[in-house]
N, C-alpha and C. Protein backbone atom coordinates (compact mmCIF):
# COMPACT_ATOMS: atom_id res chain seq x y z
N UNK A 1 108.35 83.55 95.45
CA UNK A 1 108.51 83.76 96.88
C UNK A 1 107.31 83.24 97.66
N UNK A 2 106.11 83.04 96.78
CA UNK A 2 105.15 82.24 97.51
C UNK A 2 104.67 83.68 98.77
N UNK A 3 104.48 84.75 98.38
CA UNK A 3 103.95 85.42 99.19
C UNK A 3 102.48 85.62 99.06
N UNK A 4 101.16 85.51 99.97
CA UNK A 4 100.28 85.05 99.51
C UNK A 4 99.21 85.87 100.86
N UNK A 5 98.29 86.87 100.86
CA UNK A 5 97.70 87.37 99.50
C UNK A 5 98.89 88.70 99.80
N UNK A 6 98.60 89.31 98.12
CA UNK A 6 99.49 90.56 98.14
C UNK A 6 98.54 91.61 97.81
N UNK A 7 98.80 92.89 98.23
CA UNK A 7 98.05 94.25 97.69
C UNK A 7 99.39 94.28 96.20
N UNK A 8 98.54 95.10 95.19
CA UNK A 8 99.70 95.44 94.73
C UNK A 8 98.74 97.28 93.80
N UNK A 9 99.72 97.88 94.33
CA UNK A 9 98.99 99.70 94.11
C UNK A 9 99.52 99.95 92.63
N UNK A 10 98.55 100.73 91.85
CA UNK A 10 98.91 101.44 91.00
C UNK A 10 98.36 102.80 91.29
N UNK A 11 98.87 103.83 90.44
CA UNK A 11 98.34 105.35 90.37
C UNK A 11 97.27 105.92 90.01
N UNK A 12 96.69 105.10 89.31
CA UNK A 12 95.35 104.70 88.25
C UNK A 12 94.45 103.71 88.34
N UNK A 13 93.00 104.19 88.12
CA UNK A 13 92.46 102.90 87.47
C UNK A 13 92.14 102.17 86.73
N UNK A 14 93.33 103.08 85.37
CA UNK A 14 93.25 102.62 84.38
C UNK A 14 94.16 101.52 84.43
N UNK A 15 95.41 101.86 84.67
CA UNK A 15 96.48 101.12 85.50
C UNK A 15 96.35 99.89 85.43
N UNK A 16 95.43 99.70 86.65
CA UNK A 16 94.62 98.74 87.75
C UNK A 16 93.81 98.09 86.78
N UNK A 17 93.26 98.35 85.99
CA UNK A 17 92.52 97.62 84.82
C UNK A 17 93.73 97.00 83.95
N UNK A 18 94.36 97.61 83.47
CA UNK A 18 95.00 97.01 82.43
C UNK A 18 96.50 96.16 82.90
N UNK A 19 96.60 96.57 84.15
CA UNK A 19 97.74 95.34 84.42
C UNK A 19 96.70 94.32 85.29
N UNK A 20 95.66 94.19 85.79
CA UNK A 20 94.73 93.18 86.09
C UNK A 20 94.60 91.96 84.44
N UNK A 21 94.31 92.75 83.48
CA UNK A 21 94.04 92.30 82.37
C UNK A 21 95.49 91.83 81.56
N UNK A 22 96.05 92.31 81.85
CA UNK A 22 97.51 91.54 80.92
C UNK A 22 98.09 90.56 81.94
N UNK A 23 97.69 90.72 83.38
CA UNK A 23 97.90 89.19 84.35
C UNK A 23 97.10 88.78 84.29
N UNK A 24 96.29 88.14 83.65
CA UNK A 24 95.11 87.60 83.59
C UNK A 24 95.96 86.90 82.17
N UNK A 25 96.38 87.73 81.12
CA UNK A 25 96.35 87.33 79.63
C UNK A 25 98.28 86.25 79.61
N UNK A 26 99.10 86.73 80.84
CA UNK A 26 100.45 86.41 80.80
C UNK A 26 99.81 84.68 81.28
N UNK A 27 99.23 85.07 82.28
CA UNK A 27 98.59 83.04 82.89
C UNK A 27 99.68 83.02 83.80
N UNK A 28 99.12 82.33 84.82
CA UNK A 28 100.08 81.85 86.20
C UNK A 28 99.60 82.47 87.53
N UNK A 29 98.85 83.74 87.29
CA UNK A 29 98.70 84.67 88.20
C UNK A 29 97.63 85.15 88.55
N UNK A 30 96.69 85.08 89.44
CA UNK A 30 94.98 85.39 89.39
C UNK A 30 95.33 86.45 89.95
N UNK A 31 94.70 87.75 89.10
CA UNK A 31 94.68 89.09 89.47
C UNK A 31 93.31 89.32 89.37
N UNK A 32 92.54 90.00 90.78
CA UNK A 32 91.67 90.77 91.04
C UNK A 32 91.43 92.37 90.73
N UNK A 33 90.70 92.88 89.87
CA UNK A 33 90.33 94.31 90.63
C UNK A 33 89.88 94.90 91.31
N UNK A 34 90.31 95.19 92.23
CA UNK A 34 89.65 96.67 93.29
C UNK A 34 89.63 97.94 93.00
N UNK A 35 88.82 98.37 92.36
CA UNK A 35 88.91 99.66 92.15
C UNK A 35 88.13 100.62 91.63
N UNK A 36 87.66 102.34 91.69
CA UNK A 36 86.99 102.75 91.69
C UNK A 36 85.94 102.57 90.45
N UNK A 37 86.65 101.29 89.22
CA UNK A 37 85.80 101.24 87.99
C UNK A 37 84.27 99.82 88.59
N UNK A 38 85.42 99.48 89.79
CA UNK A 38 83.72 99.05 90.38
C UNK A 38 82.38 99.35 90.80
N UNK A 39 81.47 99.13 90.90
CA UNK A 39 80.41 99.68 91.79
C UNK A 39 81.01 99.06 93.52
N UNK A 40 80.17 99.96 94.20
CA UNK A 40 80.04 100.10 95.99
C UNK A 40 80.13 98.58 96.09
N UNK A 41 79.08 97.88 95.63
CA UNK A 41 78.73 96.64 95.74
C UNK A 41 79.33 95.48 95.30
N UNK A 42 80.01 95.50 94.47
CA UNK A 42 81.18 94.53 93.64
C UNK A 42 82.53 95.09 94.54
N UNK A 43 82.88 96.51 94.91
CA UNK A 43 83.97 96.47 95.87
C UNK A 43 83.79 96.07 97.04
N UNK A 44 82.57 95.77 98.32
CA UNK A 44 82.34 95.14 99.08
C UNK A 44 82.69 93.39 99.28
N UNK A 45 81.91 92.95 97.88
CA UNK A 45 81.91 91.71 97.74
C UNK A 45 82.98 90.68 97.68
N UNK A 46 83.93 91.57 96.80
CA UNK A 46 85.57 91.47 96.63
C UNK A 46 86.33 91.52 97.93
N UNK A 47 86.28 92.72 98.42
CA UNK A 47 86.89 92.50 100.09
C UNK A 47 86.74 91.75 100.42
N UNK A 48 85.11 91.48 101.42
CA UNK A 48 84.77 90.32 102.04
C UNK A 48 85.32 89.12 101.42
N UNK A 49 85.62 88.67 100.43
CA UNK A 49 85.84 87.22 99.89
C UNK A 49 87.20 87.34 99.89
N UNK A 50 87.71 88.41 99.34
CA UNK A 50 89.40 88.42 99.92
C UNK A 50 89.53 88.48 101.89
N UNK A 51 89.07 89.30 102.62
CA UNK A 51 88.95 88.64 104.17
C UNK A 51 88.95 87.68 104.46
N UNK A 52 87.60 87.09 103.69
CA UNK A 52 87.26 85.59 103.87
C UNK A 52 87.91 84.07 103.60
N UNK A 53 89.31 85.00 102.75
CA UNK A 53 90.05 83.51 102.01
C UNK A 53 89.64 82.82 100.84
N UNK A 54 88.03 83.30 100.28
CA UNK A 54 87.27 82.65 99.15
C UNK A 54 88.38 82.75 98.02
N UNK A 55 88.70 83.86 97.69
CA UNK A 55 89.77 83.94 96.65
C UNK A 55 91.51 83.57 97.47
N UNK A 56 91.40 82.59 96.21
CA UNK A 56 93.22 81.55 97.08
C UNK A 56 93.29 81.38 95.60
N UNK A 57 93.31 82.08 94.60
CA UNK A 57 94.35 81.21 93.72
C UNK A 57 95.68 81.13 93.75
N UNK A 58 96.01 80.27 92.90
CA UNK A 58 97.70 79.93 93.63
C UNK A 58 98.01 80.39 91.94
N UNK A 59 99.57 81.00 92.16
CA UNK A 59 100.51 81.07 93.32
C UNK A 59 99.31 82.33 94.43
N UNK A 60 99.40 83.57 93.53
CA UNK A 60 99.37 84.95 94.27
C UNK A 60 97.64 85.24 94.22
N UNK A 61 97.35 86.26 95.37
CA UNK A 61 96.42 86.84 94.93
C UNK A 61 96.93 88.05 95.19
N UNK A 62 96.26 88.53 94.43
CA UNK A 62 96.66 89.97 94.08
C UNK A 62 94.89 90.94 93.85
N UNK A 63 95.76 92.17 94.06
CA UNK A 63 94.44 93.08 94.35
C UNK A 63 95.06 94.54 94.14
N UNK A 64 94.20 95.14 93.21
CA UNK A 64 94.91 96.42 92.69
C UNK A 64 93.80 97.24 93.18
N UNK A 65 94.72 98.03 94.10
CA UNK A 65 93.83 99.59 94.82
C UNK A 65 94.13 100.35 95.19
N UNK A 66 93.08 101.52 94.92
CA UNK A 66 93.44 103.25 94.23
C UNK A 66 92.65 104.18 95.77
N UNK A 67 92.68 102.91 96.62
CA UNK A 67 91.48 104.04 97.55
C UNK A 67 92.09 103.73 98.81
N UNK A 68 92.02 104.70 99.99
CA UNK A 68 92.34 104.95 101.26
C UNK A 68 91.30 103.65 102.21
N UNK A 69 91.80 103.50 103.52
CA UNK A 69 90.94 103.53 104.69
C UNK A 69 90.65 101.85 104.42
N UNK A 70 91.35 100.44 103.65
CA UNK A 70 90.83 99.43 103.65
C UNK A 70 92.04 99.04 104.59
N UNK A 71 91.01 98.15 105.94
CA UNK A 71 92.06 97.29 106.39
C UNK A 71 91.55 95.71 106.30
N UNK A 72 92.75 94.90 105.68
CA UNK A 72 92.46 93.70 105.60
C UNK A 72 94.29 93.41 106.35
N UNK A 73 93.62 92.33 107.39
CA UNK A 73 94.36 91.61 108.12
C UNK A 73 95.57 90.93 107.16
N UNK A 74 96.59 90.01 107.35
CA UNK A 74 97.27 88.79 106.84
C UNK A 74 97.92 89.22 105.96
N UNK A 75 98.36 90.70 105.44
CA UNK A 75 98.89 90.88 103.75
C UNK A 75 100.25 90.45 104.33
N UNK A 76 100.80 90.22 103.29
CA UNK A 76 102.26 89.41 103.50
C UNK A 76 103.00 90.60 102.92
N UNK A 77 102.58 91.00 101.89
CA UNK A 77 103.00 91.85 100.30
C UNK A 77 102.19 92.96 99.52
N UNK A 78 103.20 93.76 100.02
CA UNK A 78 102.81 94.68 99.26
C UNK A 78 103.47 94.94 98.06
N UNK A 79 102.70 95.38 96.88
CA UNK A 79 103.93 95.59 95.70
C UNK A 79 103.19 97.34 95.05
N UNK A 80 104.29 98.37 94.81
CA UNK A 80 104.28 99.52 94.26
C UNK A 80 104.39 99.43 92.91
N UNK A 81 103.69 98.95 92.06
CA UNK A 81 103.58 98.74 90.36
C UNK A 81 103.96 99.98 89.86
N UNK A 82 102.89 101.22 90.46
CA UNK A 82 103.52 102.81 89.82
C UNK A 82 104.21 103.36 91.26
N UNK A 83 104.95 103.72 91.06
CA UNK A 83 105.84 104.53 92.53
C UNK A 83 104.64 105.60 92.98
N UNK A 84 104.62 105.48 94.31
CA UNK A 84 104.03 107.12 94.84
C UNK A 84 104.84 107.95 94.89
N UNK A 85 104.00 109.56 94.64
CA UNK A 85 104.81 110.40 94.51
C UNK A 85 104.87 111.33 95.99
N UNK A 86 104.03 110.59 96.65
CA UNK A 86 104.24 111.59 97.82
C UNK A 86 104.78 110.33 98.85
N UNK A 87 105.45 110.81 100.03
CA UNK A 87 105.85 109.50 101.35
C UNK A 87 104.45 109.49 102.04
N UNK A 88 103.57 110.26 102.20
CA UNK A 88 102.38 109.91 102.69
C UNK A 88 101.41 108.40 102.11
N UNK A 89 101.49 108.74 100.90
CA UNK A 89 101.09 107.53 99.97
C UNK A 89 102.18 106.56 99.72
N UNK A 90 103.38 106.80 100.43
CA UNK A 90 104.05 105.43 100.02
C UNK A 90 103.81 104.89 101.58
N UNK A 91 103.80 105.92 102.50
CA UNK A 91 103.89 104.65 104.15
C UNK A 91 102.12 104.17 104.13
N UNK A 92 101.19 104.87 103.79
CA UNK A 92 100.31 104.41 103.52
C UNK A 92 99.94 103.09 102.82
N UNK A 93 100.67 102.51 101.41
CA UNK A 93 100.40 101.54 101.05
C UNK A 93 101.39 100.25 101.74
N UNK A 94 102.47 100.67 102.20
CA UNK A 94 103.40 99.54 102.78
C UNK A 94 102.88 99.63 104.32
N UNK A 95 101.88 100.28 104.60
CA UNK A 95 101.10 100.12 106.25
C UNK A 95 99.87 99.19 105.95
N UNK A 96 100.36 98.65 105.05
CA UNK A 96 98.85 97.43 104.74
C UNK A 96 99.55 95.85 104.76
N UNK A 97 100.99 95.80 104.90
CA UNK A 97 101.84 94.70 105.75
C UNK A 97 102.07 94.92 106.84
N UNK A 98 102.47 93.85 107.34
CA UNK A 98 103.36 93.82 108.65
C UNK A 98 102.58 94.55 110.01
N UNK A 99 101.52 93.73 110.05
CA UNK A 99 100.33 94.90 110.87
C UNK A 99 100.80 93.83 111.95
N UNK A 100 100.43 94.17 113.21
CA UNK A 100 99.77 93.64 114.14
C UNK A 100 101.16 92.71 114.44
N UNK A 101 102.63 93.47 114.36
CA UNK A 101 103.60 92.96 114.97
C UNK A 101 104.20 91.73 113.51
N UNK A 102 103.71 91.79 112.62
CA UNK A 102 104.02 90.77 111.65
C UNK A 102 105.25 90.90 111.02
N UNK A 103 105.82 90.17 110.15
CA UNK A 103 106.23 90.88 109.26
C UNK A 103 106.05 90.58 107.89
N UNK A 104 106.57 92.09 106.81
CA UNK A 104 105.90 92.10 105.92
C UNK A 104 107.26 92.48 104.87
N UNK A 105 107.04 92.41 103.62
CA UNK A 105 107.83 93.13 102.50
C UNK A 105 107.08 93.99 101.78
N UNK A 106 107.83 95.05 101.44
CA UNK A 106 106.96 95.70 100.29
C UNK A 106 108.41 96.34 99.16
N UNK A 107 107.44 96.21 97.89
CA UNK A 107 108.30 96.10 96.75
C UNK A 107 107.98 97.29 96.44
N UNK A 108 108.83 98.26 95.68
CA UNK A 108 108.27 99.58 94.86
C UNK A 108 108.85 99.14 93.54
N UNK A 109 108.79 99.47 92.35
CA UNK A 109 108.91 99.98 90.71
C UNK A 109 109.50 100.52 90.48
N UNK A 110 110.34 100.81 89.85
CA UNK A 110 111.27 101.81 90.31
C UNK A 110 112.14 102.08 88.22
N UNK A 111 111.54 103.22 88.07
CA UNK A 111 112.15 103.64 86.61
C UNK A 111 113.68 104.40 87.02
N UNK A 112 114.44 104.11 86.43
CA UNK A 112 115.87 104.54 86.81
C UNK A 112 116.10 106.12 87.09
N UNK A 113 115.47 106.83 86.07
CA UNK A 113 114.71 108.16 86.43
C UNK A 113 113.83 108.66 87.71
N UNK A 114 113.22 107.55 87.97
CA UNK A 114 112.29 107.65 89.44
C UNK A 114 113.22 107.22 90.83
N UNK A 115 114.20 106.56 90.62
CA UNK A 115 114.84 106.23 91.83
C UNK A 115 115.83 107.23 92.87
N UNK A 116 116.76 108.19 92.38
CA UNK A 116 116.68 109.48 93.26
C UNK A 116 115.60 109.91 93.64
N UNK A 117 114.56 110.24 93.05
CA UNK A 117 113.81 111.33 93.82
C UNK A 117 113.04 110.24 95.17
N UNK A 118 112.74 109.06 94.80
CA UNK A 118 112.04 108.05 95.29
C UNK A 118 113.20 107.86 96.73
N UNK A 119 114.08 107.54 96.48
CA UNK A 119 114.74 106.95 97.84
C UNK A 119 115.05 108.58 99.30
N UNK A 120 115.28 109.81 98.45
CA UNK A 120 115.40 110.76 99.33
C UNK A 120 113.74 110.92 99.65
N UNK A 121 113.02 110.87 99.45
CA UNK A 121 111.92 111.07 99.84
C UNK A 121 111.40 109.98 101.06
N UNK A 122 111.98 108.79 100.54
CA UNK A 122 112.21 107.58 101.63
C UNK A 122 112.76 108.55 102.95
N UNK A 123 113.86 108.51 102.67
CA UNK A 123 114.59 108.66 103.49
C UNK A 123 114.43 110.14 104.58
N UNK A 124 114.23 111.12 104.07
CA UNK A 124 113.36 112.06 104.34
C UNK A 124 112.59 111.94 105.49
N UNK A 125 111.83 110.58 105.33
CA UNK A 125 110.54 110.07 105.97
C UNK A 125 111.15 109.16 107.46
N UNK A 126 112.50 109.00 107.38
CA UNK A 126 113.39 108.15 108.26
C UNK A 126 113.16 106.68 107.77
N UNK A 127 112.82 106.18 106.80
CA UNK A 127 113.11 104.93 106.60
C UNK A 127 114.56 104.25 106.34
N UNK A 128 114.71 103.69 107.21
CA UNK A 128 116.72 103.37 106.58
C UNK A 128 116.56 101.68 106.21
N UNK A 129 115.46 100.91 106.53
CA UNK A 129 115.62 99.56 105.85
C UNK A 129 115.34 99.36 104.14
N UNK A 130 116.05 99.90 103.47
CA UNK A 130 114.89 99.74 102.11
C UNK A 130 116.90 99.09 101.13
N UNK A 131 116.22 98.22 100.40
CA UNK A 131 117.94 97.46 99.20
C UNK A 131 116.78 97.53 98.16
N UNK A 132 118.15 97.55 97.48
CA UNK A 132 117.75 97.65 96.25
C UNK A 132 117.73 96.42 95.58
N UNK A 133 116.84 96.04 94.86
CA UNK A 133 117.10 94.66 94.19
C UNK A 133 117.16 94.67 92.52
N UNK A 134 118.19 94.41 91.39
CA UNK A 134 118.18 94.60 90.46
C UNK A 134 117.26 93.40 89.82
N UNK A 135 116.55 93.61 89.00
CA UNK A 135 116.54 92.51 88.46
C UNK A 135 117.21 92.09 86.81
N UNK A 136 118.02 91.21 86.60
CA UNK A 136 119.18 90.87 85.01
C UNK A 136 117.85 90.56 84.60
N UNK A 137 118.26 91.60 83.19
CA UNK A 137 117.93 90.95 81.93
C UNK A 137 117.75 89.44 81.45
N UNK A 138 118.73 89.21 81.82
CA UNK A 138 119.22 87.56 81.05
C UNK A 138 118.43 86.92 82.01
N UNK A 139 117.44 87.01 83.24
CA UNK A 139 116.86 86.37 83.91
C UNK A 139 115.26 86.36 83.44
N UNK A 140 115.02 87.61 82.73
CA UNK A 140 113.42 87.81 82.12
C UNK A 140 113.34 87.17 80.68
N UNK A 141 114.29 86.95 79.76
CA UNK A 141 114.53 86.70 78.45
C UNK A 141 113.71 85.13 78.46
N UNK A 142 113.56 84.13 78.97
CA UNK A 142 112.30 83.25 79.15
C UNK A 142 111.00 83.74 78.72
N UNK A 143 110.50 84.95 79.52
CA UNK A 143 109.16 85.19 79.57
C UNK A 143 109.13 85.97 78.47
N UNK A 144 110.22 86.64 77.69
CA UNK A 144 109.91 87.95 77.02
C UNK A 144 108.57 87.38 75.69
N UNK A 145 108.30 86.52 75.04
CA UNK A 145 107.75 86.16 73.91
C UNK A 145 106.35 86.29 74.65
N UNK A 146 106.58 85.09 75.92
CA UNK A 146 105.05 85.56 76.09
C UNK A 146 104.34 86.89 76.78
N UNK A 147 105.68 87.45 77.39
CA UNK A 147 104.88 88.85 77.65
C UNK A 147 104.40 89.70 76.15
N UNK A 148 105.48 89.68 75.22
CA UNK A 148 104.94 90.23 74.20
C UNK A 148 103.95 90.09 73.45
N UNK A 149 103.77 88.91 73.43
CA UNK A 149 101.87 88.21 73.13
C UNK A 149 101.01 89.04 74.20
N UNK A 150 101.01 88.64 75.07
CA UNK A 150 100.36 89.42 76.32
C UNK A 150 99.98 90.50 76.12
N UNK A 151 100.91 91.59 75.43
CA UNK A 151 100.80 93.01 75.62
C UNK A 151 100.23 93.04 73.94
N UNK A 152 100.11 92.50 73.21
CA UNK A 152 99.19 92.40 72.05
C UNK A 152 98.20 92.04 72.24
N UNK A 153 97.73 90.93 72.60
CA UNK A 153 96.67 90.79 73.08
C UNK A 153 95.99 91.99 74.19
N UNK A 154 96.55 92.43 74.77
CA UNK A 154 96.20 93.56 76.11
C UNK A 154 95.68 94.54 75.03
N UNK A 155 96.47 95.00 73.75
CA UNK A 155 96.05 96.45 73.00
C UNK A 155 94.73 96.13 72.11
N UNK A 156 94.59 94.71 72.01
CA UNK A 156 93.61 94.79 71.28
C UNK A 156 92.32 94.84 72.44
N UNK A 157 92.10 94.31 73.32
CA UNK A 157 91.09 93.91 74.61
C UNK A 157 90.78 95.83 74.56
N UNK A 158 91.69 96.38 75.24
CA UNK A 158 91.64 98.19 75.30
C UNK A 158 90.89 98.90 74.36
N UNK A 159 91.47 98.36 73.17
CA UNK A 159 90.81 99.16 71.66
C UNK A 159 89.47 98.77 72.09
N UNK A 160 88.99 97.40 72.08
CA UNK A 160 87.70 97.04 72.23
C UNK A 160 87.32 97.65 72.94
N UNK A 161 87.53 97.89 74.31
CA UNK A 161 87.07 98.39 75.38
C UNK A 161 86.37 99.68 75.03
N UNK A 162 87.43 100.56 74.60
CA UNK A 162 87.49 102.16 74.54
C UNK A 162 86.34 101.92 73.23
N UNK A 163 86.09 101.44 72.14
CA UNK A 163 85.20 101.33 71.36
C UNK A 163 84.17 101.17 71.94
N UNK A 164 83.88 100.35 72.67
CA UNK A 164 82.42 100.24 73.30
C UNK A 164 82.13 101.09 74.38
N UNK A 165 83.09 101.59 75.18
CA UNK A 165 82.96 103.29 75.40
C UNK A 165 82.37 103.94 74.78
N UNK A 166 83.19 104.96 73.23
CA UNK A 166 83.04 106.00 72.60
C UNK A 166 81.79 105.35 72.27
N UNK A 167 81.39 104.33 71.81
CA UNK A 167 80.25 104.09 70.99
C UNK A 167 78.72 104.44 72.33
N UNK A 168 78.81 103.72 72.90
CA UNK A 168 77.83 104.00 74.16
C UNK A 168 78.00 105.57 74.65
N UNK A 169 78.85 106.19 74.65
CA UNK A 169 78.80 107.77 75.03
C UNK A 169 78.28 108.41 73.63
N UNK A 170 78.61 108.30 72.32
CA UNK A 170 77.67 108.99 71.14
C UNK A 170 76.59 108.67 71.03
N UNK A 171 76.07 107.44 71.27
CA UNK A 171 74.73 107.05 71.71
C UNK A 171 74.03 108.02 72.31
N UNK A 172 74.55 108.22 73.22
CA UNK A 172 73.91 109.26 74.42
C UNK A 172 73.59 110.31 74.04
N UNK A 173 74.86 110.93 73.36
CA UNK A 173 74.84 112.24 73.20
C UNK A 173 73.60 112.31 71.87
């Protein structure tokens, strides 16, 4: 769809780490993190250069964030990776399109289990523009090999990760 730059929210920052890192590992897609596993100073730097346009990779940019109160101008797209569970946090993240008279899309996630409670809660809120979009199977079956590489590769990066965690926290202790 060539929507360009996009927020895209998760619930977590673990989340936010690890789907940053498996779009990073799928290729095609420059994913940024924003998020509280940054310092003050690396989340500053990131904004500003996302404000600034410095970061344009093509197709998307993307930016995963767990925190209130950022306004950046131009989002085209918003995308809901984990559903919110409250409508406060869902008009909250789809109030980061369509600012300033624009317009905008925003996508939610939606587990088949999550979609009643998700749309009355919409609706609740008076939203009446929201479709549903399925997406076929037989349309992802292309990517499935390399997502599944992806997500192997992703468990091993984690293990590492969390190892050099536990190991640096027994250190300590």
């Amino acid at each position: 769809m060539k929507l360009s730059p996009v927020l895209c929210f998760t619930n977590s920052r673990e989340a936010a780490h690890r789907l940053v890192l498996l779009l990073q590992l799928f290729g095609g897609i420059k994913a940024v993190e924003f998020s509280s596993r940054l310092s003050p100073g690396e989340r500053r730097r990131t904004l500003k250069e996302f404000q600034q346009g410095k970061i344009q990779p093509t197709p998307i940019e993307t930016f995963f964030i767990n925190a209130y109160g950022i306004d950046i101008s131009a989002v085209k797209c918003v995308i809901n990776y984990d559903a919110p569970q409250f409508v406060r946090t869902y008009i909250h993240r789809i109030g980061r399109t369509a600012r300033a008279g624009r317009a905008g899309l925003a996508f939610t996630f939606l587990l088949q289990v999550q979609e009643k409670n998700f749309l009355h809660m919409v609706r609740e809120a008076g939203s009446p523009g929201i479709q549903k979009q399925m997406v076929k199977p037989e349309l992802l079956k292309s990517l499935e090999e390399r997502y599944e590489q992806a997500l192997r590769e992703l468990a091993g990066i984690i293990k590492v990760q969390h190892t050099e965690i536990s190991f640096y926290i027994r250190f300590i202790i």
